[in-house]
C-alpha atoms as a PDB file:
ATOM      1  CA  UNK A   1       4.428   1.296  29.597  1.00  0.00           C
ATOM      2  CA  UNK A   2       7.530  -0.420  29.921  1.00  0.00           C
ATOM      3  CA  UNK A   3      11.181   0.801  28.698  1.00  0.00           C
ATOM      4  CA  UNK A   4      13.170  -1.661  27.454  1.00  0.00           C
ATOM      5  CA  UNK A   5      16.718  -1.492  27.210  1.00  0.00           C
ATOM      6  CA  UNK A   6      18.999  -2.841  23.728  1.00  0.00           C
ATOM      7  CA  UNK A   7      22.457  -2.834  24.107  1.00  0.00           C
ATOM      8  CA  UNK A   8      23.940  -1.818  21.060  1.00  0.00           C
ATOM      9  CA  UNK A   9      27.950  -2.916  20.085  1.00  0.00           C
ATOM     10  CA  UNK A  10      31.017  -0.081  20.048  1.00  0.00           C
ATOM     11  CA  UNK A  11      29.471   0.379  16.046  1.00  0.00           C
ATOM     12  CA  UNK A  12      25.904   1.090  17.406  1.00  0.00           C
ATOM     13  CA  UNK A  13      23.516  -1.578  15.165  1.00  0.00           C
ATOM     14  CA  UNK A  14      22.998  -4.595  16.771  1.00  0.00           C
ATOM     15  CA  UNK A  15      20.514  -7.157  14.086  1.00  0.00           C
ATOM     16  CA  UNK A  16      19.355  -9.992  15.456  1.00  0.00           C
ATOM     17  CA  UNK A  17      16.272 -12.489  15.723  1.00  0.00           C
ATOM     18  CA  UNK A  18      12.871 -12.461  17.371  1.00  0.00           C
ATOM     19  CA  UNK A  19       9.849 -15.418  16.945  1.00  0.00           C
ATOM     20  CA  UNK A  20       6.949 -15.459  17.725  1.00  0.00           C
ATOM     21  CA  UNK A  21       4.625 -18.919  18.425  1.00  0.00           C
ATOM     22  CA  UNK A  22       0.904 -18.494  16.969  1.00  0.00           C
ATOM     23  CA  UNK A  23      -0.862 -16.295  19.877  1.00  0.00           C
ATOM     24  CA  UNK A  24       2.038 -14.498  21.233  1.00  0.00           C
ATOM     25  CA  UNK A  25       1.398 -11.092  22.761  1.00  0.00           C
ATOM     26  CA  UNK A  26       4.502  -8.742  23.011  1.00  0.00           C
ATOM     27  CA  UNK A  27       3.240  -6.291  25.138  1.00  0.00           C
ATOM     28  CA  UNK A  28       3.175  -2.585  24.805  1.00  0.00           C
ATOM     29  CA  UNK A  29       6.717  -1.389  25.203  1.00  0.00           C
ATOM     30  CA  UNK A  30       9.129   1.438  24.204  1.00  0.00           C
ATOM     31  CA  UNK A  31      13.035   2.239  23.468  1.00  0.00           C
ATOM     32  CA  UNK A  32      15.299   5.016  23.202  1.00  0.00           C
ATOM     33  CA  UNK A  33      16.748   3.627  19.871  1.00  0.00           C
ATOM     34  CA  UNK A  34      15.378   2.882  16.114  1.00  0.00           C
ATOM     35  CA  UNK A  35      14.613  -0.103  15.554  1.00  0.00           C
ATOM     36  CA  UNK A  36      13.811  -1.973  12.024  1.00  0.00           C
ATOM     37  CA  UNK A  37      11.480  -5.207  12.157  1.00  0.00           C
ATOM     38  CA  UNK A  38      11.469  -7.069   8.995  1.00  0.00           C
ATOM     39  CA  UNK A  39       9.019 -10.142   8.595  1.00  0.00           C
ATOM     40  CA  UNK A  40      10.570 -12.940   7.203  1.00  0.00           C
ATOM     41  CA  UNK A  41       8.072 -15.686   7.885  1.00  0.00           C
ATOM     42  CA  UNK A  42       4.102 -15.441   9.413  1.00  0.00           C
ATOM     43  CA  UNK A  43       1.458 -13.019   9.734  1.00  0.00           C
ATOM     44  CA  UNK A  44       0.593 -10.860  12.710  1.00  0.00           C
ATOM     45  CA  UNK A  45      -0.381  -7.468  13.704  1.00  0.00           C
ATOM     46  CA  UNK A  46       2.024  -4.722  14.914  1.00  0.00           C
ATOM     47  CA  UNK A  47       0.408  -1.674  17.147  1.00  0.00           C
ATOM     48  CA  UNK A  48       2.643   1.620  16.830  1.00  0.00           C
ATOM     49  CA  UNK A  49       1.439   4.377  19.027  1.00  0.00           C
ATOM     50  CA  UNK A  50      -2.474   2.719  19.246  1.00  0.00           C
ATOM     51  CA  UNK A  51      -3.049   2.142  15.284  1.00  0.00           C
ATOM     52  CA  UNK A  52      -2.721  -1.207  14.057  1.00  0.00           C
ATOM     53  CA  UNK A  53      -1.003  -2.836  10.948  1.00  0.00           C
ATOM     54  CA  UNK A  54      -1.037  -6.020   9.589  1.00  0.00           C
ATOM     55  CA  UNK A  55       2.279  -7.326   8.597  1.00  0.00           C
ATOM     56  CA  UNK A  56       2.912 -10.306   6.836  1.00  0.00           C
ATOM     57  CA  UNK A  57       6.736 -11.904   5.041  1.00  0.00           C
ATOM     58  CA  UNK A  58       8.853  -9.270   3.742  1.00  0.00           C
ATOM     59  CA  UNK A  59       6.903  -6.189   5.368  1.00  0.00           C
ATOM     60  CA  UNK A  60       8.768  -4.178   7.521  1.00  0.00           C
ATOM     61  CA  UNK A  61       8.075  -1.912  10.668  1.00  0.00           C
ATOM     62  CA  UNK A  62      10.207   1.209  11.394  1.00  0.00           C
ATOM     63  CA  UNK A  63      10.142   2.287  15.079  1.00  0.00           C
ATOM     64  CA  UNK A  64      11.459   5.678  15.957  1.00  0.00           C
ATOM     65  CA  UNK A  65      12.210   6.419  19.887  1.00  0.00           C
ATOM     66  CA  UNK A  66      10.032   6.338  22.478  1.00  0.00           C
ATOM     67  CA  UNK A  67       6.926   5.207  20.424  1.00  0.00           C
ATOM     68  CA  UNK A  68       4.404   2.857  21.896  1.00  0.00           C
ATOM     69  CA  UNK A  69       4.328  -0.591  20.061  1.00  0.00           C
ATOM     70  CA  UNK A  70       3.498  -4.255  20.560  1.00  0.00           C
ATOM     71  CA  UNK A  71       3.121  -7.234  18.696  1.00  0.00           C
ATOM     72  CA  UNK A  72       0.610 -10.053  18.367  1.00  0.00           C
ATOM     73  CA  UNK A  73       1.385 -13.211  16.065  1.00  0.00           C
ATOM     74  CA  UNK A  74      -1.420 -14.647  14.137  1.00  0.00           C
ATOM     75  CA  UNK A  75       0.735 -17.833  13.205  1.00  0.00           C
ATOM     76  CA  UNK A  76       4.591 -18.779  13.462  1.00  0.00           C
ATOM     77  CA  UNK A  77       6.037 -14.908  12.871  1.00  0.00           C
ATOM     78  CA  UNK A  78       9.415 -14.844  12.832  1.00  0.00           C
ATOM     79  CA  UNK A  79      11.327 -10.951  12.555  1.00  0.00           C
ATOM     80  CA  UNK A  80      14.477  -9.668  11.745  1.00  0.00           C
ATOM     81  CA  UNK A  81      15.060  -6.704  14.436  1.00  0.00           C
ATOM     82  CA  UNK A  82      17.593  -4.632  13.467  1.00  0.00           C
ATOM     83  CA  UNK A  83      18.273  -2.000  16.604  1.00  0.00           C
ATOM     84  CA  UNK A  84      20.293   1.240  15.750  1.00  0.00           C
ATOM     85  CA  UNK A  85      21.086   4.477  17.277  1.00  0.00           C
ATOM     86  CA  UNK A  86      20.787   7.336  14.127  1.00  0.00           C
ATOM     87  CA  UNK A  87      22.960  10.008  15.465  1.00  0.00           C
ATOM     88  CA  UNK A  88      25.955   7.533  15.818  1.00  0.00           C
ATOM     89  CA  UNK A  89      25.868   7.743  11.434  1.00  0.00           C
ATOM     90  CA  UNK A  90      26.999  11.174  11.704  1.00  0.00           C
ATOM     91  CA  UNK A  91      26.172  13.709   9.232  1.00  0.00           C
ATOM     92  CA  UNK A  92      23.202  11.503   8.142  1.00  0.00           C
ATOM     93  CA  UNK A  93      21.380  11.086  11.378  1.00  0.00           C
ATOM     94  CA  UNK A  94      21.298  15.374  10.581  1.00  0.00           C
ATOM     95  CA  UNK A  95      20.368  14.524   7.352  1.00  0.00           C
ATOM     96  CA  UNK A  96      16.979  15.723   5.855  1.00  0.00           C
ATOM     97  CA  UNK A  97      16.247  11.998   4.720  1.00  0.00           C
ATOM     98  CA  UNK A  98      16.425  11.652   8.048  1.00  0.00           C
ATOM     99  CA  UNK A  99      13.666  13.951   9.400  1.00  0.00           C
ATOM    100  CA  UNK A 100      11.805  13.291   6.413  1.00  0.00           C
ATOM    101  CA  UNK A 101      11.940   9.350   6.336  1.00  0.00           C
ATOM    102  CA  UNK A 102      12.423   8.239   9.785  1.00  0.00           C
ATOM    103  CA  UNK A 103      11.182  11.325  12.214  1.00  0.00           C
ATOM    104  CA  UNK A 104       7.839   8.950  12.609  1.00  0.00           C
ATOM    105  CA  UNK A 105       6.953   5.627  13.133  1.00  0.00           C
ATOM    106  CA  UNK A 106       5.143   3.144   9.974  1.00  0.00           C
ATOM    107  CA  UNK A 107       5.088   0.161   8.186  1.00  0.00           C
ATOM    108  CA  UNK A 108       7.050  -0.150   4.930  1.00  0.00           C
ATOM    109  CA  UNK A 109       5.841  -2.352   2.001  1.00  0.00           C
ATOM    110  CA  UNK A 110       9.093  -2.851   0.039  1.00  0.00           C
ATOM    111  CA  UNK A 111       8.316  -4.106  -3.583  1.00  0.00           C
ATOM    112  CA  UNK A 112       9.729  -7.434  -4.769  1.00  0.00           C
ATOM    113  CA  UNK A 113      12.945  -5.768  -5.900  1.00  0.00           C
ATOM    114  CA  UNK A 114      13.627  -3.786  -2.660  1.00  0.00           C
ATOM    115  CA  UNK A 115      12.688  -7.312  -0.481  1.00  0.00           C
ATOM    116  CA  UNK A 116      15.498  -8.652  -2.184  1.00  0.00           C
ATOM    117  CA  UNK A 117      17.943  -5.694  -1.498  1.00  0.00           C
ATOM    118  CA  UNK A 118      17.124  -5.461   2.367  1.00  0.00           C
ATOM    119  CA  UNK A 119      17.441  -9.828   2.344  1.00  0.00           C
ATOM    120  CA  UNK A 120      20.912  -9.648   0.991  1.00  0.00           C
ATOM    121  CA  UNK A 121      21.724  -6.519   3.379  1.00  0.00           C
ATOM    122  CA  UNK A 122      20.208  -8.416   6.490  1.00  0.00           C
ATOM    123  CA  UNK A 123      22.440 -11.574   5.562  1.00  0.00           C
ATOM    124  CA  UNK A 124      25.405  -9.658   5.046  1.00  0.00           C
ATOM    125  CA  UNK A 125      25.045  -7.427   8.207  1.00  0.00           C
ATOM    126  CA  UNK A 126      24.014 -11.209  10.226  1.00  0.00           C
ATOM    127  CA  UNK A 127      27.817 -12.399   8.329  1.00  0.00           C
ATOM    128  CA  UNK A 128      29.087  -9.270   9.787  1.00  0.00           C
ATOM    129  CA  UNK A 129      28.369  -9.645  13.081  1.00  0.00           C
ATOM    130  CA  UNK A 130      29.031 -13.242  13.151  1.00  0.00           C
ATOM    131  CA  UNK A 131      32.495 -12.824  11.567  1.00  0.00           C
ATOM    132  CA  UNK A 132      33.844 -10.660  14.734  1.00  0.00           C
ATOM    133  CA  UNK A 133      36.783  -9.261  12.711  1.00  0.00           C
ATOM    134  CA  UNK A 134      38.285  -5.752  12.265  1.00  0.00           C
ATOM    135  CA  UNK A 135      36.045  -4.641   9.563  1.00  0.00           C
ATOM    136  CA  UNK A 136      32.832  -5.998  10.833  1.00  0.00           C
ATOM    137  CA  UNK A 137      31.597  -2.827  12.817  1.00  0.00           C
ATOM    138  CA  UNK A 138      32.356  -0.611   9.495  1.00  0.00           C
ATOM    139  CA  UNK A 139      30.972  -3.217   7.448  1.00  0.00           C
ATOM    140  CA  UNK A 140      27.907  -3.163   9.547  1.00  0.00           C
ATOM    141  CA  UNK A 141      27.301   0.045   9.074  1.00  0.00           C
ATOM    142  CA  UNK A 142      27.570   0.401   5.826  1.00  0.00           C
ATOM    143  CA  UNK A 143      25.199  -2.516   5.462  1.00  0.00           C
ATOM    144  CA  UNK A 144      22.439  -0.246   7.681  1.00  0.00           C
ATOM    145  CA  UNK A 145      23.014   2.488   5.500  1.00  0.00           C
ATOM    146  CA  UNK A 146      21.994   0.442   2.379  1.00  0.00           C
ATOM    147  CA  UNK A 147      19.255  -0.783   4.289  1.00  0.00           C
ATOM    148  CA  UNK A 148      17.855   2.729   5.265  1.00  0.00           C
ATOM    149  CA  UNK A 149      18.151   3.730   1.607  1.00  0.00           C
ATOM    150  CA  UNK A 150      16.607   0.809   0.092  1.00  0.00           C
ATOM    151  CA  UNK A 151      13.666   2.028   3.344  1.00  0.00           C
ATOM    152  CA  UNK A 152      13.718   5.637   2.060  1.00  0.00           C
ATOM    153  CA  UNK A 153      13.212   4.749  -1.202  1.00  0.00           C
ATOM    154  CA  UNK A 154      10.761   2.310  -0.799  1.00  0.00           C
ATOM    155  CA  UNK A 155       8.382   4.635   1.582  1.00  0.00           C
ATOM    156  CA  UNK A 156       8.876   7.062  -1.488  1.00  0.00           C
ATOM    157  CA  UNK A 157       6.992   4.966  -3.801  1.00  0.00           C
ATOM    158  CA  UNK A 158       4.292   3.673  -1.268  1.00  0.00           C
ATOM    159  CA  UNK A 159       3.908   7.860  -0.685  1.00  0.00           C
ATOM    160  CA  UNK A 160       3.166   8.049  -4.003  1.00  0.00           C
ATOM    161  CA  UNK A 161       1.066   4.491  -4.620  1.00  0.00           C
ATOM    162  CA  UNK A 162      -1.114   5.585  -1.671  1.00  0.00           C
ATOM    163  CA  UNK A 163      -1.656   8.895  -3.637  1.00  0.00           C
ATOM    164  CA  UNK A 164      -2.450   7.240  -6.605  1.00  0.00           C
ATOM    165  CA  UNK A 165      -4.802   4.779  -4.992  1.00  0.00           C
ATOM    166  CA  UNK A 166      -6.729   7.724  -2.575  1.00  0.00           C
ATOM    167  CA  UNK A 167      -7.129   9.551  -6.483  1.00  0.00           C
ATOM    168  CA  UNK A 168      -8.107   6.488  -8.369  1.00  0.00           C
ATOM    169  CA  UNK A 169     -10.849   5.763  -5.824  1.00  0.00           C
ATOM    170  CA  UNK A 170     -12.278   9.581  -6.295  1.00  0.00           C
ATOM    171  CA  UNK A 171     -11.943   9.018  -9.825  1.00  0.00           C
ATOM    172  CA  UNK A 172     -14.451   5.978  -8.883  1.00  0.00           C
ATOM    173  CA  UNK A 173     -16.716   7.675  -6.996  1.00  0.00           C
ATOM    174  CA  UNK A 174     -16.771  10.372  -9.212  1.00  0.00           C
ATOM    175  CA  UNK A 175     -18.243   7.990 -11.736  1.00  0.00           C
ATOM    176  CA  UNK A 176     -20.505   6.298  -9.572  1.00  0.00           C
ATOM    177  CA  UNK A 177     -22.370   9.403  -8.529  1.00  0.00           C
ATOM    178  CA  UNK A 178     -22.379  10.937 -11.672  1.00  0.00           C
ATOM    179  CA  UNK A 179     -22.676   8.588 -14.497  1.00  0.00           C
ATOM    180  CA  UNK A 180     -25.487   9.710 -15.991  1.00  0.00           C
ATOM    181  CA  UNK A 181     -23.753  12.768 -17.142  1.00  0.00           C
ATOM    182  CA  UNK A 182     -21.723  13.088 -20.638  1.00  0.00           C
ATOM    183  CA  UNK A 183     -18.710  11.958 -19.055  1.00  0.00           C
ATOM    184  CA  UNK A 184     -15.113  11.614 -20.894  1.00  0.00           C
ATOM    185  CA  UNK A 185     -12.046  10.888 -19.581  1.00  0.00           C
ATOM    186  CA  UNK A 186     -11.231  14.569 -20.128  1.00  0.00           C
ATOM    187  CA  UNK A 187     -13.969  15.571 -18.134  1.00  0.00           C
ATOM    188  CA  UNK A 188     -12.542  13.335 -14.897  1.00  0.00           C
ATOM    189  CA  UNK A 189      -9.174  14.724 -15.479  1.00  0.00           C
ATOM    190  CA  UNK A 190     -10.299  18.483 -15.624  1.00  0.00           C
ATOM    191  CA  UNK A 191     -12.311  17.689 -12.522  1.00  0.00           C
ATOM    192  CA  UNK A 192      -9.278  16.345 -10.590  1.00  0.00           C
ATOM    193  CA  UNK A 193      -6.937  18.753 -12.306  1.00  0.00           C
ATOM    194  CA  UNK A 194      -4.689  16.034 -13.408  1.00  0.00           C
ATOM    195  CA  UNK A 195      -4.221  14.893 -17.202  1.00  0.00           C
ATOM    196  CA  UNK A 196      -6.449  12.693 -18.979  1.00  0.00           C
ATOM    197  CA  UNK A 197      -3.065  10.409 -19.537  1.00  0.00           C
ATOM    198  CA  UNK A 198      -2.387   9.830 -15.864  1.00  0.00           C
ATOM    199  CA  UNK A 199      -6.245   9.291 -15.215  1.00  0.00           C
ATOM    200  CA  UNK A 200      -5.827   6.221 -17.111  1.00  0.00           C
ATOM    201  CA  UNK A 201      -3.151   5.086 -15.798  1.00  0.00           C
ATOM    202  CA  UNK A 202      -4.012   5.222 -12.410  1.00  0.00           C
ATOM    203  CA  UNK A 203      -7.539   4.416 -12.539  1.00  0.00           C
ATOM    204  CA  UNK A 204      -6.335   0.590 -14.675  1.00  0.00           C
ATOM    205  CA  UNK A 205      -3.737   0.351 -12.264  1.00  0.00           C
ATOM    206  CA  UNK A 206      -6.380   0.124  -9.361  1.00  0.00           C
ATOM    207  CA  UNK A 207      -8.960  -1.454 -11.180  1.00  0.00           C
ATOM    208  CA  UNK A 208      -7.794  -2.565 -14.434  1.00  0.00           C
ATOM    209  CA  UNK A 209      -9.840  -0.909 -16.637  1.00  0.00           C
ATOM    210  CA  UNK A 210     -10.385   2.594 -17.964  1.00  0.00           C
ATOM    211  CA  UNK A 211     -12.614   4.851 -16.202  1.00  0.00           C
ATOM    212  CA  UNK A 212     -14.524   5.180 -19.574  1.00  0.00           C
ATOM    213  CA  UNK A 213     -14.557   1.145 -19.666  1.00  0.00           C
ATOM    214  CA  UNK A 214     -16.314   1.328 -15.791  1.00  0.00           C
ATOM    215  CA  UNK A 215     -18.560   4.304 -16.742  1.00  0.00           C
ATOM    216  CA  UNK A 216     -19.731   1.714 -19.069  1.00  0.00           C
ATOM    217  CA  UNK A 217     -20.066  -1.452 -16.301  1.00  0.00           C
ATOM    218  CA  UNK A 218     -21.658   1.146 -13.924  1.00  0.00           C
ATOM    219  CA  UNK A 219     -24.193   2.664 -16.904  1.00  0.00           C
ATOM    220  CA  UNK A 220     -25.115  -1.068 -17.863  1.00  0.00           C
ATOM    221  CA  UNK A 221     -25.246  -1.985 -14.625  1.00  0.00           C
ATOM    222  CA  UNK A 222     -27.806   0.778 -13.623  1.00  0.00           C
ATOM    223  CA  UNK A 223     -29.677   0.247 -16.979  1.00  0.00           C
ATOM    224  CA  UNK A 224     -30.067  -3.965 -16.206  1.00  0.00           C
ATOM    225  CA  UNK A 225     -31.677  -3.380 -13.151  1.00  0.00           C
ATOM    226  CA  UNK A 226     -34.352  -0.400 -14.588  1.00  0.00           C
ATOM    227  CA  UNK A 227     -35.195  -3.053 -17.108  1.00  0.00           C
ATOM    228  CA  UNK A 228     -35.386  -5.761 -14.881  1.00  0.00           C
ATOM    229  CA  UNK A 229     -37.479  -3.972 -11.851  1.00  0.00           C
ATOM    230  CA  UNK A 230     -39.439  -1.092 -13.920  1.00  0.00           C
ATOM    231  CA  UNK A 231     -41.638  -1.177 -16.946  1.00  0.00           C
ATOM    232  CA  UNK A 232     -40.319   2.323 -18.031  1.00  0.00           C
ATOM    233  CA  UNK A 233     -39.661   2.539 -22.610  1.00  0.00           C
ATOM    234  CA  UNK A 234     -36.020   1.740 -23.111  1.00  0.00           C
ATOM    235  CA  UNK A 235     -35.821   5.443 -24.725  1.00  0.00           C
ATOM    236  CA  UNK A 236     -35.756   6.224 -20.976  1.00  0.00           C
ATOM    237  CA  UNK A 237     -33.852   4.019 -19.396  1.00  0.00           C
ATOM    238  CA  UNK A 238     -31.266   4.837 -22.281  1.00  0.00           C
ATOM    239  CA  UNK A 239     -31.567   8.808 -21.263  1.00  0.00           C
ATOM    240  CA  UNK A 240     -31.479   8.015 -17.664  1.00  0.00           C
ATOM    241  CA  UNK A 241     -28.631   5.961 -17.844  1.00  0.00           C
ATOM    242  CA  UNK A 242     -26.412   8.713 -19.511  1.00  0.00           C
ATOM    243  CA  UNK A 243     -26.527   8.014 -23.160  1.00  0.00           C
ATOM    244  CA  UNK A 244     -27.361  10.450 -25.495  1.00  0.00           C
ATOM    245  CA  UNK A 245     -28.412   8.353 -28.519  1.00  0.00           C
ATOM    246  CA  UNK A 246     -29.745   5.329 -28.244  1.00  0.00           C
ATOM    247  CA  UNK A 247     -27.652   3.661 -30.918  1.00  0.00           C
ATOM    248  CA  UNK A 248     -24.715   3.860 -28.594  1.00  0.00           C
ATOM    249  CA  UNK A 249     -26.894   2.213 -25.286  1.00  0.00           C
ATOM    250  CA  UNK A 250     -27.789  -0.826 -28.113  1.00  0.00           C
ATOM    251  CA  UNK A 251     -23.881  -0.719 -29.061  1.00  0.00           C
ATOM    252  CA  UNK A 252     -22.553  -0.543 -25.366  1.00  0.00           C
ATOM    253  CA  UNK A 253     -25.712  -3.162 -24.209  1.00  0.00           C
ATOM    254  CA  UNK A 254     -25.061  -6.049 -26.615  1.00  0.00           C
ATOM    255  CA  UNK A 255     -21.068  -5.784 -26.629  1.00  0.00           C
ATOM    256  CA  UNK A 256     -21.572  -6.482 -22.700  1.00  0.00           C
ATOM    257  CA  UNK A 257     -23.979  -8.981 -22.411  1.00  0.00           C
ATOM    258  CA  UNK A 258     -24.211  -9.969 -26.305  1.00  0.00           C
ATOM    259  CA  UNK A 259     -27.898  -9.461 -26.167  1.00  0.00           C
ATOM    260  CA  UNK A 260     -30.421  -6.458 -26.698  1.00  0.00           C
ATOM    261  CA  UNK A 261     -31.741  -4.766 -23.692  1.00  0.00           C
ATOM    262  CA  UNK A 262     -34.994  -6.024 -25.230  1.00  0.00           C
ATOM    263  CA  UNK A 263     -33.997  -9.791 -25.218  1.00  0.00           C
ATOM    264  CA  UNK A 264     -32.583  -8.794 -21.702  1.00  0.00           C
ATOM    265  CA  UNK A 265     -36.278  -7.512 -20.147  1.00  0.00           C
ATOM    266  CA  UNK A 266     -37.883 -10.451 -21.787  1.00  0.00           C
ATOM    267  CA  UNK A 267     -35.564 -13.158 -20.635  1.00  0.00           C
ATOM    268  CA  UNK A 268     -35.680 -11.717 -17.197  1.00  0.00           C
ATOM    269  CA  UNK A 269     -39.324 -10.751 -16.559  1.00  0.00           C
END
């Protein structure tokens, strides 16, 4: 594995430009700094430490020392590589952010309001450098620090959206191994010991729609094919199904397909 050396400037961030023609293979390589890639154009994969992420305009890859990484372009990728040494920023390279937020190596997905903070920073920092006067090193840093934040921040909320998403699909699979009990969306959040508000809310934001309204989708669903494939009374199918009267299967049945699950069976055998 190759070490490759940055030079950084007297005020220790150096940002500049790397592209990438369809097919390119960096190779695996290493450094003894940070380093920040931001996509501004393409698609391609990045490899940190053997796992691989896709990463596609305004993604961004954080690279901590000394961790294994190489790129391969899947179409013109162009990147923003911003090279930095942490402890030269003082009391915040100490800084629990720090540890917490750049101690490993990831890919970011900054939302659309955070891509447009870290594209003004990055054209500010390129003025910076370009400008060569006395303020540019202090302006450059101050730029990186904004740009960390905006990072920090940003890995924050995918922390949290990849907690949501890892509970929304047990909320799912919950339901689609167990729909043929009395389920309510009380009974999910007692189960996952979270409240029957944020159930909701995760669960649309994942699939948009309640889990009650995809109990129902996965009940009809299950109830279409007994109907279709089995010559068992609808009483049944209604019981095995998970409904407890069979008013509410007719109800559910016909305000999904707007038919009966009689009109259903004899359209369909």
């Amino acid at each position: 594995m190759t070490l490759k050396k940055i030079t950084l400037p007297e005020w220790a961030a150096f940002l500049y430009e790397s592209r990438h023609k369809e097919g390119d293979i960096v190779s695996v390589h290493h450094h003894e700094i940070h380093q920040i890639l931001y996509a501004i154009e393409g698609q391609g994969e990045i490899f940190l430490d053997g796992k691989k992420y896709s990463v596609s305009q305004d993604q961004a890859a954080l690279v901590v020392p000394y961790t294994k990484h190489s790129i391969v372009s899947h179409s013109s990728l162009t990147l923003l590589v911003l090279a930095f040494d942490m402890q030269s920023l003082g009391a915040f390279g100490q800084h629990e952010l720090n540890n917490r937020f750049f101690s490993n190596s990831k890919l970011i997905y900054p939302d659309v309001v955070a891509s447009s903070e870290l594209r003004l920073s990055l054209r500010k920092m390129l003025y910076e450098q370009a400008s060569e006067n006395k303020f540019s090193g202090w302006a450059c840093k101050i730029n990186l620090l904004q740009i960390l934040l905006t990072l920090a921040r940003s890995g924050e909320k995918s922390q949290i959206l990849d907690t949501n998403s890892i509970r929304a699909e047990k909320i799912k699979q919950y339901i689609d191994t167990f729909y043929y009990e009395p389920l309510s969306a009380n009974d999910i959040a007692a189960r996952l010991g979270i409240s029957t508000r944020y159930v909701n809310s995760i669960f649309k934001e994942h699939y948009h729609k309640t889990p009650i309204q995809y109990l129902t989708d996965v009940r009809i669903e299950t109830a279409k094919k007994l109907l279709i494939e089995s010559d068992k009374d609808i009483v049944t199918i209604c019981f095995e199904v998970g409904y407890e009267t069979l008013s509410t299967f007719y109800r559910a049945f016909k305000n999904t397909l707007n038919m009966s699950p009689n009109q259903f069976r004899n359209i369909n055998q």
